[in-house]
C-alpha atoms as a PDB file:
ATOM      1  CA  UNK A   1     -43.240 -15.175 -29.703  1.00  0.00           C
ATOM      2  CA  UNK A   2     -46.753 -13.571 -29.619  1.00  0.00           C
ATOM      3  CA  UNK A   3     -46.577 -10.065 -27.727  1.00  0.00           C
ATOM      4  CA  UNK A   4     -49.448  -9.524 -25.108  1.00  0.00           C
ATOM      5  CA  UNK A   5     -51.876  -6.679 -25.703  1.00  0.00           C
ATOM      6  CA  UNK A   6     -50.478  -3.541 -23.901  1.00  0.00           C
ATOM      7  CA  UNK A   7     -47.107  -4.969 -23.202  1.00  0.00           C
ATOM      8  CA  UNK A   8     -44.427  -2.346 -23.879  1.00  0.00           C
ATOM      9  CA  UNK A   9     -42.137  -2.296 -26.458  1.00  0.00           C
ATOM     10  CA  UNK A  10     -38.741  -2.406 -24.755  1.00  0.00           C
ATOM     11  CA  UNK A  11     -36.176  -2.800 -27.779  1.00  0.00           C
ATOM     12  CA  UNK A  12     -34.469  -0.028 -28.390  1.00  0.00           C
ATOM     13  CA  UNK A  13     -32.616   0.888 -31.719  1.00  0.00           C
ATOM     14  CA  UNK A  14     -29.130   2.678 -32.444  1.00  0.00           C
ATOM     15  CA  UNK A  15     -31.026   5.508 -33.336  1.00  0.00           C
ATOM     16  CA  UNK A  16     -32.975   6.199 -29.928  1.00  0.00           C
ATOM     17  CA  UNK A  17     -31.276   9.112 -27.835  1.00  0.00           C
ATOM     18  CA  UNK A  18     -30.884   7.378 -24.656  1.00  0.00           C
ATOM     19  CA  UNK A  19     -29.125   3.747 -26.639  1.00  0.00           C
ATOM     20  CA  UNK A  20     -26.931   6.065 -28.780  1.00  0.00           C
ATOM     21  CA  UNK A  21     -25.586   7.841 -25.578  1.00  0.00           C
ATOM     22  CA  UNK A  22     -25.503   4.533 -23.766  1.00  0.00           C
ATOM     23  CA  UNK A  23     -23.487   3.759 -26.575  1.00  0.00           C
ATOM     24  CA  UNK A  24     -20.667   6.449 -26.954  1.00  0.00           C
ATOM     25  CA  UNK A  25     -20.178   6.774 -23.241  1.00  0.00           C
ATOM     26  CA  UNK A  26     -19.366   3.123 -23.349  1.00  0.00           C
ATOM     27  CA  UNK A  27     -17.148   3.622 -25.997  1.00  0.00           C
ATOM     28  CA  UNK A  28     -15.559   6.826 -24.026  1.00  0.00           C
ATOM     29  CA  UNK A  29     -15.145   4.564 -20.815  1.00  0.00           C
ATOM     30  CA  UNK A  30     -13.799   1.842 -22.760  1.00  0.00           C
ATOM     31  CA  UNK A  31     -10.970   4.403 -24.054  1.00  0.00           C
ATOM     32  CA  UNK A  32     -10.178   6.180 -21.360  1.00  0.00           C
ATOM     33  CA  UNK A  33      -9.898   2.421 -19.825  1.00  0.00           C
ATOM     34  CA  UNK A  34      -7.385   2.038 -22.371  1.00  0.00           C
ATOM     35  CA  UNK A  35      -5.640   5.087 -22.067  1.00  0.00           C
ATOM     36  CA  UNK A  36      -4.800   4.423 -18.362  1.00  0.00           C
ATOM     37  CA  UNK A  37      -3.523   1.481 -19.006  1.00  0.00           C
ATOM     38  CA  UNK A  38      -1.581   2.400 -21.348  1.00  0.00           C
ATOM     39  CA  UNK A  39       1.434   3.407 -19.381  1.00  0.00           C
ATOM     40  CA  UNK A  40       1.221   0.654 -16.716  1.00  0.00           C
ATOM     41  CA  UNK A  41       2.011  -1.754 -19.538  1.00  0.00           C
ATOM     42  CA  UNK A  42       4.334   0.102 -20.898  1.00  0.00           C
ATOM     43  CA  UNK A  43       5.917   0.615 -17.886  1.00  0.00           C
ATOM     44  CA  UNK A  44       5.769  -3.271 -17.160  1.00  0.00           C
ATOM     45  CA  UNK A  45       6.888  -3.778 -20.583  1.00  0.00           C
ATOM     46  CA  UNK A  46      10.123  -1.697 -19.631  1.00  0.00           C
ATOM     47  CA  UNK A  47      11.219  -3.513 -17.158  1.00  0.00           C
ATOM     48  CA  UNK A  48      10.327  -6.778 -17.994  1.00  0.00           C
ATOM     49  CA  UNK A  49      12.934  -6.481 -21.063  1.00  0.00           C
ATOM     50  CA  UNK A  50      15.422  -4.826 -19.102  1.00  0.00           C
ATOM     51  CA  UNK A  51      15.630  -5.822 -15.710  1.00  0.00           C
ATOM     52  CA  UNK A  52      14.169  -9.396 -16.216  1.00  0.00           C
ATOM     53  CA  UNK A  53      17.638 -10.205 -18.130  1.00  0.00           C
ATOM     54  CA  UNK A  54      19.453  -9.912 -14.872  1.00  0.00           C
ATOM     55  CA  UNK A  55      17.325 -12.204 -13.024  1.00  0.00           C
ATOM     56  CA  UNK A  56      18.353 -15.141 -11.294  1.00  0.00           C
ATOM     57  CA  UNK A  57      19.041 -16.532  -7.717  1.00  0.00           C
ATOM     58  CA  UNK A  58      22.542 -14.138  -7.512  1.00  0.00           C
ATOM     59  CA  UNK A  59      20.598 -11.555  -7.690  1.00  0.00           C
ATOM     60  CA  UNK A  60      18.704 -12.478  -3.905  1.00  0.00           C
ATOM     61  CA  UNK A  61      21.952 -14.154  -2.807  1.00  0.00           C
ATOM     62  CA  UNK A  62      25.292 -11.753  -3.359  1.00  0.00           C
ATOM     63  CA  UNK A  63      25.473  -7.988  -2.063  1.00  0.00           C
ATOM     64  CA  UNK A  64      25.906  -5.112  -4.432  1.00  0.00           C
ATOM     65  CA  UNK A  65      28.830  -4.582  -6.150  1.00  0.00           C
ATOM     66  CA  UNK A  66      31.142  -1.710  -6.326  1.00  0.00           C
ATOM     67  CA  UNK A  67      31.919   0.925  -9.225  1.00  0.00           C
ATOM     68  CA  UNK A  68      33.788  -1.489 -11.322  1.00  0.00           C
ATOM     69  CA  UNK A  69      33.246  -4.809 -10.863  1.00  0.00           C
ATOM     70  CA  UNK A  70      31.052  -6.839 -12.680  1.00  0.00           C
ATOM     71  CA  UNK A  71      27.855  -9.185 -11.550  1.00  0.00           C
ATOM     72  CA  UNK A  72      26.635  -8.660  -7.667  1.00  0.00           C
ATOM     73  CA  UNK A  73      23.288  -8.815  -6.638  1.00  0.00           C
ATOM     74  CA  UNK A  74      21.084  -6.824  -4.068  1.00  0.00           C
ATOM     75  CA  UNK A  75      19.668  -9.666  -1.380  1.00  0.00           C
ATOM     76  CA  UNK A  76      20.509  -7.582   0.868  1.00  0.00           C
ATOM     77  CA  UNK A  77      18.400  -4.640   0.119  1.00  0.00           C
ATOM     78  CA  UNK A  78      15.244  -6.842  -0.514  1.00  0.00           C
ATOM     79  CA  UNK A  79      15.719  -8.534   2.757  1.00  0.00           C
ATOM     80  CA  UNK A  80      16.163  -5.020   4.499  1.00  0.00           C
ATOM     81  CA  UNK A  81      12.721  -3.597   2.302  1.00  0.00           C
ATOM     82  CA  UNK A  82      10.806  -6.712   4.123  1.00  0.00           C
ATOM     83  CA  UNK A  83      11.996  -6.014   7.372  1.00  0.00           C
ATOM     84  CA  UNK A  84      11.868  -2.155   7.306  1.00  0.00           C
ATOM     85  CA  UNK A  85       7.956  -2.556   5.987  1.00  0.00           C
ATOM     86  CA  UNK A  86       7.205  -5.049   8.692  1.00  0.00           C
ATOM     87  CA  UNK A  87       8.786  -3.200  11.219  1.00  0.00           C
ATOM     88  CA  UNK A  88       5.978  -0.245   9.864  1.00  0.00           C
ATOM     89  CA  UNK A  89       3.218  -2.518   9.807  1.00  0.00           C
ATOM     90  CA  UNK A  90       3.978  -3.881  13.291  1.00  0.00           C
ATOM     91  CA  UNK A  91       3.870  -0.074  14.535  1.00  0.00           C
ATOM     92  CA  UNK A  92       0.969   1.110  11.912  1.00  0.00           C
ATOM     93  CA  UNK A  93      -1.617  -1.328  12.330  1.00  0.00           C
ATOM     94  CA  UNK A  94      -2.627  -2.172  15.960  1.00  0.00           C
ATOM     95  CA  UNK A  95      -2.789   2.303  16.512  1.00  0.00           C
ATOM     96  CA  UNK A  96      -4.785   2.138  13.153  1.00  0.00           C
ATOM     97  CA  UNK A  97      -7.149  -0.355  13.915  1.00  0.00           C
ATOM     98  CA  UNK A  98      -7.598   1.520  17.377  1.00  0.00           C
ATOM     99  CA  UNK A  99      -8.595   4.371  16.002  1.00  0.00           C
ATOM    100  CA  UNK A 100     -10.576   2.879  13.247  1.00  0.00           C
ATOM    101  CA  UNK A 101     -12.660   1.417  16.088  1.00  0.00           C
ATOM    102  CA  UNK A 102     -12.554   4.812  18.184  1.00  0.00           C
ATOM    103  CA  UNK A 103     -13.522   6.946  15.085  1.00  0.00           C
ATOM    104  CA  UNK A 104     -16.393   4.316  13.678  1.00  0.00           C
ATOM    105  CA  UNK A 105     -17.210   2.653  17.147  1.00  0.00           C
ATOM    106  CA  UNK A 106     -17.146   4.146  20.256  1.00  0.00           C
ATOM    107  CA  UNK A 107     -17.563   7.613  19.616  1.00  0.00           C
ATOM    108  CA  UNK A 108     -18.221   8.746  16.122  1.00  0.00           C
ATOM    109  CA  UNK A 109     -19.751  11.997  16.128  1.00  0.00           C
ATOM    110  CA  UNK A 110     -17.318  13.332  19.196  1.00  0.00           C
ATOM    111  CA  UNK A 111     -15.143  16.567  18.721  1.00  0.00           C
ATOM    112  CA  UNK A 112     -12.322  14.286  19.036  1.00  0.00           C
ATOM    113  CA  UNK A 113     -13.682  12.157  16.570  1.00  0.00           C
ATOM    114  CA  UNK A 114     -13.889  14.755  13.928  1.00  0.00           C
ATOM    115  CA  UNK A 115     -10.264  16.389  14.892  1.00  0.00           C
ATOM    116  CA  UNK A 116      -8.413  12.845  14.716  1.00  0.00           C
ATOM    117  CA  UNK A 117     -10.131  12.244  11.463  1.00  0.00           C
ATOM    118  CA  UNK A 118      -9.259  15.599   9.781  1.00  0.00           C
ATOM    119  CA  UNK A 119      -5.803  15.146  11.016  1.00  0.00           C
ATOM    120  CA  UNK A 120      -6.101  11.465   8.878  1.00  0.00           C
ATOM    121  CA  UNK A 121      -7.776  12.683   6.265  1.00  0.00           C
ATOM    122  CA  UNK A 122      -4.634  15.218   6.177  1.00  0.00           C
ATOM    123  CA  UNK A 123      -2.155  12.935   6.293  1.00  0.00           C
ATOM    124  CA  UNK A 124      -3.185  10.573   3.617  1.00  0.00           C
ATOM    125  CA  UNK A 125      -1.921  13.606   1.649  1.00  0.00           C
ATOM    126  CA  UNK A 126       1.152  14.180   3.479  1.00  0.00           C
ATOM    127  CA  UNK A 127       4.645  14.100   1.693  1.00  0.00           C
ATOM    128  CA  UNK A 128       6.450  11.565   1.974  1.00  0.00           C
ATOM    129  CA  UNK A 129      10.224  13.154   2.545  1.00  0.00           C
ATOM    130  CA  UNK A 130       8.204  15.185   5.675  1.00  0.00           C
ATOM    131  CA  UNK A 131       7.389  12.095   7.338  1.00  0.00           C
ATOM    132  CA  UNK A 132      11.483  11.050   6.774  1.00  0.00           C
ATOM    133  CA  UNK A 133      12.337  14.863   8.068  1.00  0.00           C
ATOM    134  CA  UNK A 134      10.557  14.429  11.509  1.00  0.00           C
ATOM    135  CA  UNK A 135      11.590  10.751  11.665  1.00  0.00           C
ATOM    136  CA  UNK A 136      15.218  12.050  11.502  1.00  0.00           C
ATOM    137  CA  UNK A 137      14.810  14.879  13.809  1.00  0.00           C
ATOM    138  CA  UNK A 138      12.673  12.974  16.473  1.00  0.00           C
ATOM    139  CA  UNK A 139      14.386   9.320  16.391  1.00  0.00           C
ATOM    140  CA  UNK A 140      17.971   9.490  13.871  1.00  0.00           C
ATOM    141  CA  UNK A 141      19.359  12.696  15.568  1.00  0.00           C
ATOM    142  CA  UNK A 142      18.218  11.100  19.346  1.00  0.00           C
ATOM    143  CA  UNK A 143      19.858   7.251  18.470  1.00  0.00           C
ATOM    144  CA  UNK A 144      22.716   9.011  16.960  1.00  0.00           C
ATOM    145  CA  UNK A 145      22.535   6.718  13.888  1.00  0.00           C
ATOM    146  CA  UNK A 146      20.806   5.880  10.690  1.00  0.00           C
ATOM    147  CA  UNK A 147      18.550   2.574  11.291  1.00  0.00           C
ATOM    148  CA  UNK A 148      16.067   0.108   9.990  1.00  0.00           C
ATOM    149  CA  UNK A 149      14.099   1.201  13.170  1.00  0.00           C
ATOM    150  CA  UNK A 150      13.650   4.697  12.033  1.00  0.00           C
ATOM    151  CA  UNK A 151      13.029   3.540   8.338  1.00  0.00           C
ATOM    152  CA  UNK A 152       9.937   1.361  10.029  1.00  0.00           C
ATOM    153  CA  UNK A 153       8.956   4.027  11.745  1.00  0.00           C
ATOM    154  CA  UNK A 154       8.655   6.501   9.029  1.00  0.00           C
ATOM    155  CA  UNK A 155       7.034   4.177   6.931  1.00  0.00           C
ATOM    156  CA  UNK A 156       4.652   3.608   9.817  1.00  0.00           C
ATOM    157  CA  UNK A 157       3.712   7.182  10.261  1.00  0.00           C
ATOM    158  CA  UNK A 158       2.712   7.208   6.053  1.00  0.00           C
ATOM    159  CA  UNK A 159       0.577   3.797   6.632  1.00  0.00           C
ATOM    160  CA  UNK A 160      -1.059   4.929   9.797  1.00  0.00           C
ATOM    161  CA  UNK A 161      -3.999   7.325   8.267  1.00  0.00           C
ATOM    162  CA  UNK A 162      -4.657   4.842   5.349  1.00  0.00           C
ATOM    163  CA  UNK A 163      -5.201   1.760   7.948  1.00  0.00           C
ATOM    164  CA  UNK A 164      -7.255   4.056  10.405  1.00  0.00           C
ATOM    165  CA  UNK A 165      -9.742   5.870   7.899  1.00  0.00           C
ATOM    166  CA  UNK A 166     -10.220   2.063   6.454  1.00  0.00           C
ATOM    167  CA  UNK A 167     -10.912   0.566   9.446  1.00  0.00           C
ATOM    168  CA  UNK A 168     -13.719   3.541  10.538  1.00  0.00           C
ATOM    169  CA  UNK A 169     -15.437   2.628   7.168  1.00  0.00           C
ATOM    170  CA  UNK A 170     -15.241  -1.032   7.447  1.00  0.00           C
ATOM    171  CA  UNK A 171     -16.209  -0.520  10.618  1.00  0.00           C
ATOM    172  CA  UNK A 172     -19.184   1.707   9.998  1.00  0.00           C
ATOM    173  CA  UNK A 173     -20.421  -0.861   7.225  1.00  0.00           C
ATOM    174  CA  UNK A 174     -20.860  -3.587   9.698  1.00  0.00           C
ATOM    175  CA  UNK A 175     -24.682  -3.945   9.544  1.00  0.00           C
ATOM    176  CA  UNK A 176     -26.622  -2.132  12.960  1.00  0.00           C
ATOM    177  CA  UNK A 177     -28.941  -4.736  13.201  1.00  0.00           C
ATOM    178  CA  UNK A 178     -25.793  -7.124  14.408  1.00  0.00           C
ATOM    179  CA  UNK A 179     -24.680  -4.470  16.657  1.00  0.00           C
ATOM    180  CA  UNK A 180     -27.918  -4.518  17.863  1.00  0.00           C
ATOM    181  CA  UNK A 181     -28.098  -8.201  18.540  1.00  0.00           C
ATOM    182  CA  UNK A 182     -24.876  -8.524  20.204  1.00  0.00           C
ATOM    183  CA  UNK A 183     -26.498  -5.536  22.452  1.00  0.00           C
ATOM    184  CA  UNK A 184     -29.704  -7.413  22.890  1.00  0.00           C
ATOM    185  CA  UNK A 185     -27.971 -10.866  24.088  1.00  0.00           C
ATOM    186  CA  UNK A 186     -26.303  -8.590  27.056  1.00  0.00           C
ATOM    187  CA  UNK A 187     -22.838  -8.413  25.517  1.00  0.00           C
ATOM    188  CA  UNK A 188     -20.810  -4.843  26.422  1.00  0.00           C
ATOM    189  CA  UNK A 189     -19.240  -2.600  24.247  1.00  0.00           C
ATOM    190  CA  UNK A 190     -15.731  -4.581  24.151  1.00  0.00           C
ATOM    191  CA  UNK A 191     -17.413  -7.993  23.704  1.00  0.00           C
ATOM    192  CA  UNK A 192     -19.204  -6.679  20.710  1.00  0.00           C
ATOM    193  CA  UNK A 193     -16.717  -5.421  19.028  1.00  0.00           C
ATOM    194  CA  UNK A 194     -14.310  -8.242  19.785  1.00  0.00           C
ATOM    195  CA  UNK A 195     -16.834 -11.068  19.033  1.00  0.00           C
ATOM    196  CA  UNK A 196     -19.132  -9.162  16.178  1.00  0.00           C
ATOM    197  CA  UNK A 197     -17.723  -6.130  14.720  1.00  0.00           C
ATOM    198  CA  UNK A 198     -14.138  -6.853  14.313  1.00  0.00           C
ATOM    199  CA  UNK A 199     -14.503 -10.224  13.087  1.00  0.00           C
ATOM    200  CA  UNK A 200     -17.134  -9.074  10.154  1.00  0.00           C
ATOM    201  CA  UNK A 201     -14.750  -5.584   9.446  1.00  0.00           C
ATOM    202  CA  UNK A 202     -11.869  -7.820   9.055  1.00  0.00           C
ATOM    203  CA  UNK A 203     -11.565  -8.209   5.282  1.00  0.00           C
ATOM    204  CA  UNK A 204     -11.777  -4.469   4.711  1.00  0.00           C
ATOM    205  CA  UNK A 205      -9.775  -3.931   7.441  1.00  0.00           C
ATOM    206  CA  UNK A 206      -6.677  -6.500   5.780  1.00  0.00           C
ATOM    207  CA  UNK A 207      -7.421  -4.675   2.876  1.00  0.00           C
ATOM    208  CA  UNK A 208      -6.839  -1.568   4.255  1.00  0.00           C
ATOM    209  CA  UNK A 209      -3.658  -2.876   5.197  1.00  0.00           C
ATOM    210  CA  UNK A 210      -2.488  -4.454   2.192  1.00  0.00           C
ATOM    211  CA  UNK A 211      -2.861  -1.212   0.243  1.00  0.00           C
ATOM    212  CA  UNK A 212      -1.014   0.665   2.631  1.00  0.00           C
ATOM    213  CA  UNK A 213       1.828  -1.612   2.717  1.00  0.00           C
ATOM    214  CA  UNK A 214       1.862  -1.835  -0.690  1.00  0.00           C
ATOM    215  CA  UNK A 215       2.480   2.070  -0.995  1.00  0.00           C
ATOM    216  CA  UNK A 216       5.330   1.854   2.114  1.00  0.00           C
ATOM    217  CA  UNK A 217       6.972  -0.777   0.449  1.00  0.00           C
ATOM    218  CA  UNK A 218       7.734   1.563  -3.014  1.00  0.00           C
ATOM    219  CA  UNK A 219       8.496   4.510  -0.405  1.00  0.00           C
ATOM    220  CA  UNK A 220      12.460   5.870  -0.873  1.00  0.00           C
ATOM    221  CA  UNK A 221      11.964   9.630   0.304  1.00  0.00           C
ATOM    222  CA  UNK A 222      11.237   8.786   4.342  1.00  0.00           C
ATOM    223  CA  UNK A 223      14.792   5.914   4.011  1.00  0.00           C
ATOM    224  CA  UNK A 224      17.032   8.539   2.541  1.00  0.00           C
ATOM    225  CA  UNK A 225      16.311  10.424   6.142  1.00  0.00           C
ATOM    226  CA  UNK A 226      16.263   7.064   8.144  1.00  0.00           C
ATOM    227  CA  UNK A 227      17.459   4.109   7.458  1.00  0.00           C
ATOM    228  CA  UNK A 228      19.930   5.394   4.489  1.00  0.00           C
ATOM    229  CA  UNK A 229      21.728   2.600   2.826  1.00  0.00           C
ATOM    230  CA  UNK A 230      24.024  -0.238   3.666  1.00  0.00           C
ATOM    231  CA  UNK A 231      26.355  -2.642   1.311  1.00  0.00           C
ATOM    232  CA  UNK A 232      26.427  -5.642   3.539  1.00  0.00           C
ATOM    233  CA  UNK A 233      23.259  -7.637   5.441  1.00  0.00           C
ATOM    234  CA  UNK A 234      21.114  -6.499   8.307  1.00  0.00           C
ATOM    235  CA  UNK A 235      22.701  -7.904  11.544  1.00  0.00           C
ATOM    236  CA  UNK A 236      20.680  -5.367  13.878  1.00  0.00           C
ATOM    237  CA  UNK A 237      17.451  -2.781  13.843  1.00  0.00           C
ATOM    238  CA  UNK A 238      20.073  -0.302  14.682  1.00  0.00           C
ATOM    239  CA  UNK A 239      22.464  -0.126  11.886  1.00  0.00           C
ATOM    240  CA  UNK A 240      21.833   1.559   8.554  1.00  0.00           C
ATOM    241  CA  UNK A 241      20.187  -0.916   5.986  1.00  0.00           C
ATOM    242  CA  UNK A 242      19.445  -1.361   2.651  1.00  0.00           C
ATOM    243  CA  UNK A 243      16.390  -0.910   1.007  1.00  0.00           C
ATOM    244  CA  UNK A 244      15.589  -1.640  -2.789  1.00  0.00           C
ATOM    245  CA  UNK A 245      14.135   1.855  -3.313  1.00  0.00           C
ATOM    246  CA  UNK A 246      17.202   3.365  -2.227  1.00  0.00           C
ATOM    247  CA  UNK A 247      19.323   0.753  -4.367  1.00  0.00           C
ATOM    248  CA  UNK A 248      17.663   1.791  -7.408  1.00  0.00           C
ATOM    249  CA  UNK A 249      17.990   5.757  -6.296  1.00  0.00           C
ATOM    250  CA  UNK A 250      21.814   4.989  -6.043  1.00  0.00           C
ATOM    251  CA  UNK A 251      22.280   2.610  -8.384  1.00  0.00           C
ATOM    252  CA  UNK A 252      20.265   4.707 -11.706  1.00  0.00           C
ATOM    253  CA  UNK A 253      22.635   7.686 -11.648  1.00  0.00           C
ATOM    254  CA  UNK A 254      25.759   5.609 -11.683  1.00  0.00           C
ATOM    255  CA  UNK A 255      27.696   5.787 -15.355  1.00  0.00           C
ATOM    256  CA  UNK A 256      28.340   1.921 -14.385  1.00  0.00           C
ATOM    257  CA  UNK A 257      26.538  -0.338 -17.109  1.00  0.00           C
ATOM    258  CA  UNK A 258      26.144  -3.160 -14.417  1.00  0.00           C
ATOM    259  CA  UNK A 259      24.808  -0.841 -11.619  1.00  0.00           C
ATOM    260  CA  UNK A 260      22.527   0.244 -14.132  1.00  0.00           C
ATOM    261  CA  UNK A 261      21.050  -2.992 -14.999  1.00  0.00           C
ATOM    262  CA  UNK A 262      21.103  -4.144 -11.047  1.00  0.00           C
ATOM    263  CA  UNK A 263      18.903  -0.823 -11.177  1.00  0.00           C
ATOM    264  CA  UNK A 264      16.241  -1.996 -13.371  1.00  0.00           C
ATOM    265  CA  UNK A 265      16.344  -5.985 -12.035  1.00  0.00           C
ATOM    266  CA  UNK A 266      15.788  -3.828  -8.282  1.00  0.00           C
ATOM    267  CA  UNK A 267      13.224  -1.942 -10.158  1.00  0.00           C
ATOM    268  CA  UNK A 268      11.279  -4.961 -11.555  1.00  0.00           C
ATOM    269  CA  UNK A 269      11.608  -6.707  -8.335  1.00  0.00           C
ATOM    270  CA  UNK A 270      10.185  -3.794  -6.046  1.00  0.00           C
ATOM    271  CA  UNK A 271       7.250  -3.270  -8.557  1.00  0.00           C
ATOM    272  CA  UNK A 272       6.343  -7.431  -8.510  1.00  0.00           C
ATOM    273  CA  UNK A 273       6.271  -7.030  -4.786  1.00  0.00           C
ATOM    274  CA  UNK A 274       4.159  -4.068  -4.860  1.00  0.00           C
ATOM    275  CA  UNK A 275       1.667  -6.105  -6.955  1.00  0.00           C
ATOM    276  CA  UNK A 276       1.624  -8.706  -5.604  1.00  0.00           C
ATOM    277  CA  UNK A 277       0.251  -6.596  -2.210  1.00  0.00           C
ATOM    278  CA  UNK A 278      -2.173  -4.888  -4.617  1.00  0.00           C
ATOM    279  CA  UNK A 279      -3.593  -8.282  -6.340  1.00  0.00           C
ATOM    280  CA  UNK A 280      -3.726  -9.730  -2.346  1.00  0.00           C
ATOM    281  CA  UNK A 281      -5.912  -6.516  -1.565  1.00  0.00           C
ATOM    282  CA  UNK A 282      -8.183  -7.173  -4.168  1.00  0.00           C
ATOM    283  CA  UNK A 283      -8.493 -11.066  -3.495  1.00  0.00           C
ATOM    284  CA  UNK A 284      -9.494  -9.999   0.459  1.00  0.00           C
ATOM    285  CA  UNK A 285     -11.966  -7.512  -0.641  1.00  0.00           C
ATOM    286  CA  UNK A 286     -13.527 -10.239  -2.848  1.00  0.00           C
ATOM    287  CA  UNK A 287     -14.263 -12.360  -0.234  1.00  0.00           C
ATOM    288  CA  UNK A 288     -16.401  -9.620   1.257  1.00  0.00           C
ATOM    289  CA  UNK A 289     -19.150  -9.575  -1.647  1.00  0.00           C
END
């Protein structure tokens, strides 16, 4: 192909400055890459091999056995994770969407405004076993017994900065110029954020969401406070009830070889779940490019 007069020469060799950086900091990245993944794998790879042995429908059928005996399962505690984590998202995400759309709607530059999202911004950093602590002196100590309830609500107060600091900023990427049409066509304040801004937010929004019940859901810190640990089905929000997290908690420092390997099935099963929240995050926030 004949070159025009003038036209500049943009091939670069290995041995220009700017291609051989280009080059090793893609080779860094690429390592580092590595590197992190590293232990997920091997983590994956740990339990795969020794809790994926156990697997089967017993194990989401029969409660946990006790010191000595042998087989058992722990249905129980995955049905009491589900409800204890919906019971949080029921609480967490209609307060966190409000004050999404206070903090990146109606008034984002008010005192208020800034104080609620310090306080947020404070309490994505929060630990964990706090939020269990104030749980049991507000709610446990008040009902008079450990519950799924508390456990939901614990988990609720952990989810409730994530979901309101991502709803502000999917909020706040919502383009002006609709804002400014649903304005021009005489629609109020609530209209346009019921009709324009919500609807457009809502992937990042369920995003938002998804990540923070993917973190609740892993959670055993707040349920040791709350909702403790129970060896038979939930019948009612105000019983103690089991939770996987707390299975494994209980079950990994028995000297029982079966508790042990009910342990690393739980452990297999609770880390599936939380990826499967993760990879349901990421498919929602695809659908916003």
């Amino acid at each position: 192909m004949t070159e025009l007069p003038g036209t500049p020469d943009l091939r670069h060799s290995l041995g220009d400055r700017r291609a051989l950086r280009n080059t090793v900091l893609t080779v860094l990245l690429w390592v580092v890459a590595v590197g992190a993944a590293v232990p997920l794998v091997s983590v994956l790879y740990m339990l795969i091999t020794r809790g994926g042995a156990r697997l089967g429908t017993a194990l989401f059928t029969q409660l946990p056995p006790a010191g000595l005996e042998m087989g058992g399962g722990f249905g129980n505690a995955v049905v009491g994770t589900l409800v204890i984590v919906a019971l949080a998202t029921l609480i967490s995400v209609p307060f966190g969407i409000l004050g999404g759309v206070f903090l990146g709607f109606v008034a984002p530059e008010s005192k208020l405004a800034d104080a609620t999202r310090f306080i947020a911004k404070v309490l994505t950093g929060f630990p964990s076993i706090l939020a269990g602590v104030f749980v049991y002196a507000s709610l446990v100590l008040w009902m008079g017994t450990y519950s799924a309830l508390a456990g939901g609500v614990a988990l609720a107060v952990l989810m409730l900065p994530t979901i309101m600091l991502t709803s502000e900023q999917s909020i706040r990427m919502v383009p002006q110029r609709m804002k400014d049409a649903a304005f021009g066509m005489g629609c109020t304040e609530t209209q346009a954020m019921l009709r324009v801004v919500l609807p457009t937010a809502t992937p990042g929004i369920l995003t938002g969401v998804m990540l923070a019940v993917a973190g609740a859901a892993g959670n055993s810190a707040p349920l040791l406070f709350t909702a403790l640990f129970s060896n038979y089905w939930i019948s009612s929000l105000g019983e103690p009830t089991a939770s996987l997290a707390i299975l494994i908690y209980n079950f990994s420092g028995m000297p029982f070889p079966n508790q042990i390997e009910l342990a690393w099935a739980a452990s297999l099963v609770l880390v599936l779940i939380v990826l499967a929240f993760n990879v349901l995050s990421r498919l929602i926030s695809a659908r916003r490019v």
